[in-house]
Protein backbone atom coordinates (compact mmCIF):
# COMPACT_ATOMS: atom_id res chain seq x y z
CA UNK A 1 -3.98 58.63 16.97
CA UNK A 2 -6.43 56.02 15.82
CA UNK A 3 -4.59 55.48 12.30
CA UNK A 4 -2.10 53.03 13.05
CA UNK A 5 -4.64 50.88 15.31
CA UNK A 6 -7.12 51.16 12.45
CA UNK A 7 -4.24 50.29 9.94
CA UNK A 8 -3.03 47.59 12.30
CA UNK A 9 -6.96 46.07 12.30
CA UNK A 10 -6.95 46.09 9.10
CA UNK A 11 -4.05 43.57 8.75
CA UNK A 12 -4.57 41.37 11.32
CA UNK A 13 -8.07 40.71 9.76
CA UNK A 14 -6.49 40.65 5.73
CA UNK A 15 -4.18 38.02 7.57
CA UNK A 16 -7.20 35.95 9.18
CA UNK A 17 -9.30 36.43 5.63
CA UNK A 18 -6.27 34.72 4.07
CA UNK A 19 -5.61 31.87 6.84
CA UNK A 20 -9.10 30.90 6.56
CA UNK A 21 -8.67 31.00 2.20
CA UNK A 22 -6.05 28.65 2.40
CA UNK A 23 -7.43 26.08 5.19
CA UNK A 24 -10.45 25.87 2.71
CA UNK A 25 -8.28 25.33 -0.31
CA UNK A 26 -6.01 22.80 1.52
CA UNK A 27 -9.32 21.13 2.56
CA UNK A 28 -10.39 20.87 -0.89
CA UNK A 29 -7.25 19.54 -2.05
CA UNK A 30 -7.20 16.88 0.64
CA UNK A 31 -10.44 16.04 -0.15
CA UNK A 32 -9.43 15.49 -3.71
CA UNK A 33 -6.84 13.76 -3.09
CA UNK A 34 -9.00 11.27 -0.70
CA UNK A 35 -11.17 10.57 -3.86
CA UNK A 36 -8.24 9.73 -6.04
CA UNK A 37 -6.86 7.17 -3.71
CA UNK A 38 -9.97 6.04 -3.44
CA UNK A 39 -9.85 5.54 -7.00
CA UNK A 40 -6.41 3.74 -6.89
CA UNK A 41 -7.32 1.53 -4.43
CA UNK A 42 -10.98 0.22 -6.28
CA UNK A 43 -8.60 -0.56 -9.69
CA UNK A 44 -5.84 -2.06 -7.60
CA UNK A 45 -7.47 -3.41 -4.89
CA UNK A 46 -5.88 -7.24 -6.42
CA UNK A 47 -2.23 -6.29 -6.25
CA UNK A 48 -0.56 -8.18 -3.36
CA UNK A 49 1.88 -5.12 -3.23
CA UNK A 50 -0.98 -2.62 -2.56
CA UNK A 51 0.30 -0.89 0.58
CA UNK A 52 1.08 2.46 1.80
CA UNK A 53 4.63 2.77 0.12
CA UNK A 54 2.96 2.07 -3.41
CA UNK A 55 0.42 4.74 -2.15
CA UNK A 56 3.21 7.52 -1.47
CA UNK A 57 4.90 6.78 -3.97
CA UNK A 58 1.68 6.92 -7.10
CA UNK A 59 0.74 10.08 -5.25
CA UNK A 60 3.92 11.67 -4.22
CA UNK A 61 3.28 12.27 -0.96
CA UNK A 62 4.62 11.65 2.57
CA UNK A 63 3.20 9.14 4.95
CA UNK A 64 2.32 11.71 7.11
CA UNK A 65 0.59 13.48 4.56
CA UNK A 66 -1.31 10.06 3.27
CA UNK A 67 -2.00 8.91 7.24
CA UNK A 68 -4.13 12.24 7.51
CA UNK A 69 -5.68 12.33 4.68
CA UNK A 70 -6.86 8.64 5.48
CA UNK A 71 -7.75 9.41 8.61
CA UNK A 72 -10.01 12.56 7.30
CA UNK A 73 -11.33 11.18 4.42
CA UNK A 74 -11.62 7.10 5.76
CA UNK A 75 -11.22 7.50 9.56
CA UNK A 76 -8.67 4.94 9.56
CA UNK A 77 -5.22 4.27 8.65
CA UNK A 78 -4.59 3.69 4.86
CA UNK A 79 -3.70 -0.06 6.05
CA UNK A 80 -6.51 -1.05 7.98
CA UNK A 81 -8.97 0.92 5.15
CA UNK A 82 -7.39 -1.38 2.47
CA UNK A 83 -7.89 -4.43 4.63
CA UNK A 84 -11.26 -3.55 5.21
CA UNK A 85 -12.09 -2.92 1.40
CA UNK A 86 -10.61 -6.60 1.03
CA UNK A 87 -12.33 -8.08 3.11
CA UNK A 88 -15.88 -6.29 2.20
CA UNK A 89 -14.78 -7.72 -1.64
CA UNK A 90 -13.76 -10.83 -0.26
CA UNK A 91 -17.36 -11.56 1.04
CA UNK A 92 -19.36 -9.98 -1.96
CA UNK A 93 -17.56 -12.79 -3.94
CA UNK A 94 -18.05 -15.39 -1.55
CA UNK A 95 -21.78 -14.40 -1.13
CA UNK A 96 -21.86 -15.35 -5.10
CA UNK A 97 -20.48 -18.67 -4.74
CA UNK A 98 -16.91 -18.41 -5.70
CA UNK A 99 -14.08 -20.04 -4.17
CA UNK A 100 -11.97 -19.16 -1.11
CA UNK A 101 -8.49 -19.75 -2.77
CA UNK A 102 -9.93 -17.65 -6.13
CA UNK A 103 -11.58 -14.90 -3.67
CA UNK A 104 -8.44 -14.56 -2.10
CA UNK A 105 -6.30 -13.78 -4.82
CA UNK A 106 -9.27 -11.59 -6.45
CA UNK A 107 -9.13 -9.40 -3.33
CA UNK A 108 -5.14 -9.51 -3.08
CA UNK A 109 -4.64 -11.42 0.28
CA UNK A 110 -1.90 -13.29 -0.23
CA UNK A 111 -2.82 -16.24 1.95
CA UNK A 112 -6.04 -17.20 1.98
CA UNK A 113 -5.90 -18.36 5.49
CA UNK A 114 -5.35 -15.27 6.50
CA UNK A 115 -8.53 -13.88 5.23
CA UNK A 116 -10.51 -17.14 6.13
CA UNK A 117 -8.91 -15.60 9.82
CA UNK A 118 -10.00 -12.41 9.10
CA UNK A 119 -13.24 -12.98 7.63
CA UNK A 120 -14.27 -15.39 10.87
CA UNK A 121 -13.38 -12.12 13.37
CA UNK A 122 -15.62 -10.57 11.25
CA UNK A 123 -18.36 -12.59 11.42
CA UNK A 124 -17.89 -15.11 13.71
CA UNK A 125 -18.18 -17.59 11.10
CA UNK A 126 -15.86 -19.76 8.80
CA UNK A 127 -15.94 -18.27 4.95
CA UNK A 128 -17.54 -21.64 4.20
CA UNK A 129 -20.42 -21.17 6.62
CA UNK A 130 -20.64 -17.37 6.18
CA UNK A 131 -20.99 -18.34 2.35
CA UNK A 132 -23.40 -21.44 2.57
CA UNK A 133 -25.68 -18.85 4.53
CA UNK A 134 -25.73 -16.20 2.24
CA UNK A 135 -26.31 -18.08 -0.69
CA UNK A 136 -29.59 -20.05 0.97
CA UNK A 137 -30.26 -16.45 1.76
CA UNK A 138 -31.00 -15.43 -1.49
């Protein structure tokens, strides 16, 4: 008899209308997650202990669970996103004529030479020349 094919449809789709429910609610809630870190990371974008463990630990979440929402919401790791939102800072302040020592620690690089490094493989220029540029720039 048809009934138990029917009935048997009729699950298998109740099944598929609630798989697809909760892949758009866990969407949502990774997407406002993403915004919140995003969040965290803007107000503490100075501390020299902003990493992934601080991260996991504010949000209470895994690293697995933080590396793919990074990777959704950033396309990159959590580490290399916060390195890049340093160094982005790092050369808005520069551009404005402040220090490389005092950028540094703004921007929570603990050594400046490191971001001086950083900021040149970036660039290809020195902080100093990258800043004496975009100064006579404006």
């Amino acid at each position: 008899t048809p009934t138990p094919v029917i009935e048997a449809s009729a699950r298998l789709i109740a099944m598929c209308a609630c798989y697809a429910q909760l892949t758009k609610l866990l969407a949502v809630r990774q997407n406002s997650l993403a915004r919140h870190i995003e969040q965290y990371l803007a107000c503490h974008l100075s501390d020299k202990d902003l990493n992934i463990h601080t991260v996991c630990r504010r949000f209470g979440i895994s690293r697995g669970t933080l590396y793919t929402v990074s990777q959704t919401a950033f396309g990159m790791g959590l580490s290399v996103y916060i390195r890049h939102l340093r160094l982005n800072r790092a050369m808005e302040l520069l551009a404005q004529g402040e220090r490389i020592t005092t950028v540094a620690e703004q921007v929570g690089f603990a050594d400046p030479a490191y971001m001086s490094k950083l900021i040149k493989q970036k660039t290809g220029q020195t902080p100093k020349k990258m800043q004496k540029r975009l100064i006579s720039e404006k």
